[in-house]
C-alpha atoms as a PDB file:
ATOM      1  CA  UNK A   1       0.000   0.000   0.000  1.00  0.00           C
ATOM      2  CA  UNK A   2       1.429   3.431  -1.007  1.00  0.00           C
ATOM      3  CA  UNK A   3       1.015   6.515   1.475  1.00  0.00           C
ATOM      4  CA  UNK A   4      -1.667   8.861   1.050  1.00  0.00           C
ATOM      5  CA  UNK A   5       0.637  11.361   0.821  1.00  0.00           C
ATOM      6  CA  UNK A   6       2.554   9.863  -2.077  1.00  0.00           C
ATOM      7  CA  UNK A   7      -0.842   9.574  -4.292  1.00  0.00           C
ATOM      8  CA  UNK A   8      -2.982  12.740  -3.089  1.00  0.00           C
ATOM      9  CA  UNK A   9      -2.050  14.298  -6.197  1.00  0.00           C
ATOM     10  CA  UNK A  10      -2.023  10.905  -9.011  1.00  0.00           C
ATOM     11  CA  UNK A  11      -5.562  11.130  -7.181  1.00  0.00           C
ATOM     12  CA  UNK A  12      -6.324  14.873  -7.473  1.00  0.00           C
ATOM     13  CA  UNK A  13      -5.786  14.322 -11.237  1.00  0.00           C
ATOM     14  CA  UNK A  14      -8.326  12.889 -11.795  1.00  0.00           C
ATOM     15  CA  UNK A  15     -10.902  13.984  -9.234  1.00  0.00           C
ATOM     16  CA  UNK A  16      -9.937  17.672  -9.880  1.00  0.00           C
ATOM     17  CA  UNK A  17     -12.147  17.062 -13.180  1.00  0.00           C
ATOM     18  CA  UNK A  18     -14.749  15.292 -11.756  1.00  0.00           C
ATOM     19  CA  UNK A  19     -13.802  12.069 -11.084  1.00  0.00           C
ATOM     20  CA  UNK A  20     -15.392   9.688  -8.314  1.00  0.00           C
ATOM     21  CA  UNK A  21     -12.857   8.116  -6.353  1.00  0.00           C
ATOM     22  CA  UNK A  22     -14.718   4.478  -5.142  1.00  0.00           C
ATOM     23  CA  UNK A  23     -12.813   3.093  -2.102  1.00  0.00           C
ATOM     24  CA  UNK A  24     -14.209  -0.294  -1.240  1.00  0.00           C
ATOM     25  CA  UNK A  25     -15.787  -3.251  -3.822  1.00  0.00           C
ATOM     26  CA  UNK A  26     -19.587  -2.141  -2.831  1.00  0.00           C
ATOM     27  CA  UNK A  27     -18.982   1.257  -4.241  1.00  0.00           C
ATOM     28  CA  UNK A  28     -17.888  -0.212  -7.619  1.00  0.00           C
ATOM     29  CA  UNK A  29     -20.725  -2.544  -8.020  1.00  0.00           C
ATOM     30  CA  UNK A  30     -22.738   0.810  -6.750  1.00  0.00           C
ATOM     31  CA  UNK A  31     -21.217   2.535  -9.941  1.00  0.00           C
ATOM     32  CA  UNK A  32     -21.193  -0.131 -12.201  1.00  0.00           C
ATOM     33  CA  UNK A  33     -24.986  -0.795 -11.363  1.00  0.00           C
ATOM     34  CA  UNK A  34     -26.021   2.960 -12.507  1.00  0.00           C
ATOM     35  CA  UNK A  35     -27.693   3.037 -15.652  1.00  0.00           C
ATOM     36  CA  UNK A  36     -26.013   5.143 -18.875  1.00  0.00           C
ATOM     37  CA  UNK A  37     -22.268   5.156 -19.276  1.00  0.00           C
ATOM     38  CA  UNK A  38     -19.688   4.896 -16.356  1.00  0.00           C
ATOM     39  CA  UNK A  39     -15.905   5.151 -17.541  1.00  0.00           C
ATOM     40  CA  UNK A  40     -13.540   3.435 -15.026  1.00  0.00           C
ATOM     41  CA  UNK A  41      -9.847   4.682 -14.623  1.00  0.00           C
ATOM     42  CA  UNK A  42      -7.367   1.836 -12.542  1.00  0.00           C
ATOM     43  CA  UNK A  43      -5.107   5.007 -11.568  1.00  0.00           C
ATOM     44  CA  UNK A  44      -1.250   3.634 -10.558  1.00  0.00           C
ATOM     45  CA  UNK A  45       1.571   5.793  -9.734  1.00  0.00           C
ATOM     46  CA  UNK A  46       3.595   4.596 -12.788  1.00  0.00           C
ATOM     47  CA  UNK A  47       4.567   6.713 -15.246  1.00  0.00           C
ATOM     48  CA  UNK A  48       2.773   5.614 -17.829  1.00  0.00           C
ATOM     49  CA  UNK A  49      -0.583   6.159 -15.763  1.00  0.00           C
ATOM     50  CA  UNK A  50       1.028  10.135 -15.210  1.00  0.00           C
ATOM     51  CA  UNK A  51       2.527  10.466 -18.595  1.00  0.00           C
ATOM     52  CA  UNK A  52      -0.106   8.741 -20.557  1.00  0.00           C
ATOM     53  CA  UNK A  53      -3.588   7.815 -18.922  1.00  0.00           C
ATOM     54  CA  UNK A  54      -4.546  10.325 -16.716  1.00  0.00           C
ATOM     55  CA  UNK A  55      -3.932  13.045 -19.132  1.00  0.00           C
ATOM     56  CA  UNK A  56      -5.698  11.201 -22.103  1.00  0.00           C
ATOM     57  CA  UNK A  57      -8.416  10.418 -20.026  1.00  0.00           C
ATOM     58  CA  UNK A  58      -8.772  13.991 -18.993  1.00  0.00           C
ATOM     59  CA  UNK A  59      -8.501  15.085 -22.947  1.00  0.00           C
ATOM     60  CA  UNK A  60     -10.909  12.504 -23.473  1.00  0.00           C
ATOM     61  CA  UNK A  61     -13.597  14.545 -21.523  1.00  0.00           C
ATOM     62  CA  UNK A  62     -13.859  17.761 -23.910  1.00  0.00           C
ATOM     63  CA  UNK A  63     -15.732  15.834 -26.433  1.00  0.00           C
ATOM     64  CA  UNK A  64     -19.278  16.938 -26.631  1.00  0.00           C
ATOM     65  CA  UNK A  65     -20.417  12.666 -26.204  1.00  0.00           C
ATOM     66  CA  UNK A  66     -19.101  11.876 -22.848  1.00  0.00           C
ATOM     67  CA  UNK A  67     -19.784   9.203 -20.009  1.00  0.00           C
ATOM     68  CA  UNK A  68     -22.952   9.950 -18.035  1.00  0.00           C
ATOM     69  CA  UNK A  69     -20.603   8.963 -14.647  1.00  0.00           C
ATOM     70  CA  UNK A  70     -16.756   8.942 -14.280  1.00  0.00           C
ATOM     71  CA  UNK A  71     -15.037   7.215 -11.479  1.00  0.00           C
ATOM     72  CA  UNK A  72     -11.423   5.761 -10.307  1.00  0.00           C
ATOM     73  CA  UNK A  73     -10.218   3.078  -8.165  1.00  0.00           C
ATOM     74  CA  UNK A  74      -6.152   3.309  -7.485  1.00  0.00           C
ATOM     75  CA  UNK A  75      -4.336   0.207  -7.643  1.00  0.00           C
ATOM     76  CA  UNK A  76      -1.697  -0.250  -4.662  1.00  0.00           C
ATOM     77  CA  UNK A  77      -4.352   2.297  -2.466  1.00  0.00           C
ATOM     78  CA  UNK A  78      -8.217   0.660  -2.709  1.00  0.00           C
ATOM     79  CA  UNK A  79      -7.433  -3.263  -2.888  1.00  0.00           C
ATOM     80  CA  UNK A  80     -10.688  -4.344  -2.286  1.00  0.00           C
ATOM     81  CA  UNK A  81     -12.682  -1.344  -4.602  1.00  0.00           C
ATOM     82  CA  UNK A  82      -9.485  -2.275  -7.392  1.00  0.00           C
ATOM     83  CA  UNK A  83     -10.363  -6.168  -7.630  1.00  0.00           C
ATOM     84  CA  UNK A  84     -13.626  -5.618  -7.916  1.00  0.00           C
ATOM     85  CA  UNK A  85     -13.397  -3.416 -10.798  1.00  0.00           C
ATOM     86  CA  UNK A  86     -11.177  -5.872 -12.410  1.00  0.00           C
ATOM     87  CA  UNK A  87     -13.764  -9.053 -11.768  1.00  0.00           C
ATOM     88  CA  UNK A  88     -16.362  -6.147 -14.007  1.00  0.00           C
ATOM     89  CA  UNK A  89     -13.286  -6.225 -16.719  1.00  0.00           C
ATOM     90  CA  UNK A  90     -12.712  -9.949 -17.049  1.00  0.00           C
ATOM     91  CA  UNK A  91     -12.293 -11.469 -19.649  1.00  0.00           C
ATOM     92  CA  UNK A  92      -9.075  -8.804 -19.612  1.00  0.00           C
ATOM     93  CA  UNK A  93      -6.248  -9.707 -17.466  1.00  0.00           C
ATOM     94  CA  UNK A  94      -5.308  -7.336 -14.045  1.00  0.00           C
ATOM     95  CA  UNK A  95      -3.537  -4.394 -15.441  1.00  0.00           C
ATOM     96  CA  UNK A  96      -2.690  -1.286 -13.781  1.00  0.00           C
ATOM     97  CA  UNK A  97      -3.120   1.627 -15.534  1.00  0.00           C
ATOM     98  CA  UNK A  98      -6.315   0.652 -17.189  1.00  0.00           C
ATOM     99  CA  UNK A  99      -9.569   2.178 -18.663  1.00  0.00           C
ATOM    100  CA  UNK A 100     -12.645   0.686 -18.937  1.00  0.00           C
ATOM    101  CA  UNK A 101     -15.846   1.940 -20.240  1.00  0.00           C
ATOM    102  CA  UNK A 102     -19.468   0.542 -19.337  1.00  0.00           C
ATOM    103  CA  UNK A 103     -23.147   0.611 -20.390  1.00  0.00           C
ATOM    104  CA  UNK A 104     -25.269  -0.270 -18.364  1.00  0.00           C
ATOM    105  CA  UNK A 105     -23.267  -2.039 -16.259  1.00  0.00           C
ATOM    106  CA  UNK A 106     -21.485  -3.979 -19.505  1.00  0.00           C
ATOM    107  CA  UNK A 107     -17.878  -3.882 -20.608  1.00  0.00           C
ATOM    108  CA  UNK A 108     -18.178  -2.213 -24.105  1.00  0.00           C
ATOM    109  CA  UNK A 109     -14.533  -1.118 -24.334  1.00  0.00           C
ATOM    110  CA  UNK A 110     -11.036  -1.738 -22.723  1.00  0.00           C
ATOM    111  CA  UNK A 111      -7.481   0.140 -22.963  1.00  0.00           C
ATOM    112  CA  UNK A 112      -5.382  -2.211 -20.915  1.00  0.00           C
ATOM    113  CA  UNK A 113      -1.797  -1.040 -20.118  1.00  0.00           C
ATOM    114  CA  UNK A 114      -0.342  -2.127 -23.044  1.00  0.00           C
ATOM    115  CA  UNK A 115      -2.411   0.065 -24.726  1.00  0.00           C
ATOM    116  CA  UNK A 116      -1.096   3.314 -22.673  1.00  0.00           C
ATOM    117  CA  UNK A 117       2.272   2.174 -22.509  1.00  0.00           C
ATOM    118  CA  UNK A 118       4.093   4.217 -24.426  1.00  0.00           C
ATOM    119  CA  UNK A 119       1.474   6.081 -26.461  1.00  0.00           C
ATOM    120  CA  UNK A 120       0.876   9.960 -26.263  1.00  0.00           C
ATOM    121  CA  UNK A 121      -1.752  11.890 -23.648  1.00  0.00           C
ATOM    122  CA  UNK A 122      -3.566  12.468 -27.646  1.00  0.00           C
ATOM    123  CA  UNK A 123      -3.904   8.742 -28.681  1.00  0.00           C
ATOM    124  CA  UNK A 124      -5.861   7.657 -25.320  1.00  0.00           C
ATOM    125  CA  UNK A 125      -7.944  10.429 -25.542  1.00  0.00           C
ATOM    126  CA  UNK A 126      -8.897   9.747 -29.409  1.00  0.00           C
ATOM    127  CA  UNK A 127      -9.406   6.187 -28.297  1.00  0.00           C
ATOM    128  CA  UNK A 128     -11.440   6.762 -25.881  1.00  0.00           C
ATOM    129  CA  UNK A 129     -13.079   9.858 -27.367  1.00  0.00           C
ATOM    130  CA  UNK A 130     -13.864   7.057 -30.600  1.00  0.00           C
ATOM    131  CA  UNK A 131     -15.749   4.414 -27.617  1.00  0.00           C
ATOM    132  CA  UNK A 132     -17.687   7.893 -26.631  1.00  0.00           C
ATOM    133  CA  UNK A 133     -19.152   8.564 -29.557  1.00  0.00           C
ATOM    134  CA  UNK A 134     -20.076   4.622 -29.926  1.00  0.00           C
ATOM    135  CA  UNK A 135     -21.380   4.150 -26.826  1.00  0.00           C
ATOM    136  CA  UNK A 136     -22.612   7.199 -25.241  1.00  0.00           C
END
């Protein structure tokens, strides 16, 4: 477990534009149970989740189609809130950063690490920006 002084701001990235932090399993199956769209960021303190998916994920949010609900679990922080977000994301393998996107409770799009590895802020946020417009 990393020290909530280490993470306060990988957290305040993300909930500084909105997003839900969800601290224990019931509050994910809480989210995941809402009707509409709920995107799902597995925050990490790696650099690819600083360098790559928390900024594309915030990008991803000035397009006019956007989740009805936004919400984070941080892996390393919230065990028991980030395993139960993965058990919604199965048939994908534990993988930390991730984004997930849901309708209605359904996995209708995953970008697993080895999709953020590596890739620009721009190219998560089109990604994701492309499931918006499909989904929401």
């Amino acid at each position: 477990m990393y020290p909530a002084e280490l993470v306060k701001p990988m957290r305040e990235d993300l909930t500084n534009v909105g997003f839900e932090e969800l601290h224990t399993a019931e509050a994910v199956d809480v989210a995941l149970a809402q009707k509409g769209t709920t995107l799902v960021v597995v925050n990490s303190v790696c650099g690819c989740a600083a360098a790559n998916a928390r900024p594309g994920a915030r990008l991803s949010l000035q397009n006019p189609k956007r989740p009805d609900h936004i919400v984070t679990v941080f892996a390393g922080v919230d065990k028991g809130a980030v395993d139960q977000a993965r058990r919604h994301m199965v048939p994908f393998p534990p993988s930390s950063p991730s984004i997930a996107l849901f309708k209605d409770g359904e996995l209708v799009h995953m970008l697993e690490r080895h999709h953020i590895e590596g890739r620009p802020a721009e190219i998560i946020a089109e990604n994701l920006v492309d499931a918006f417009n499909e989904h929401c």
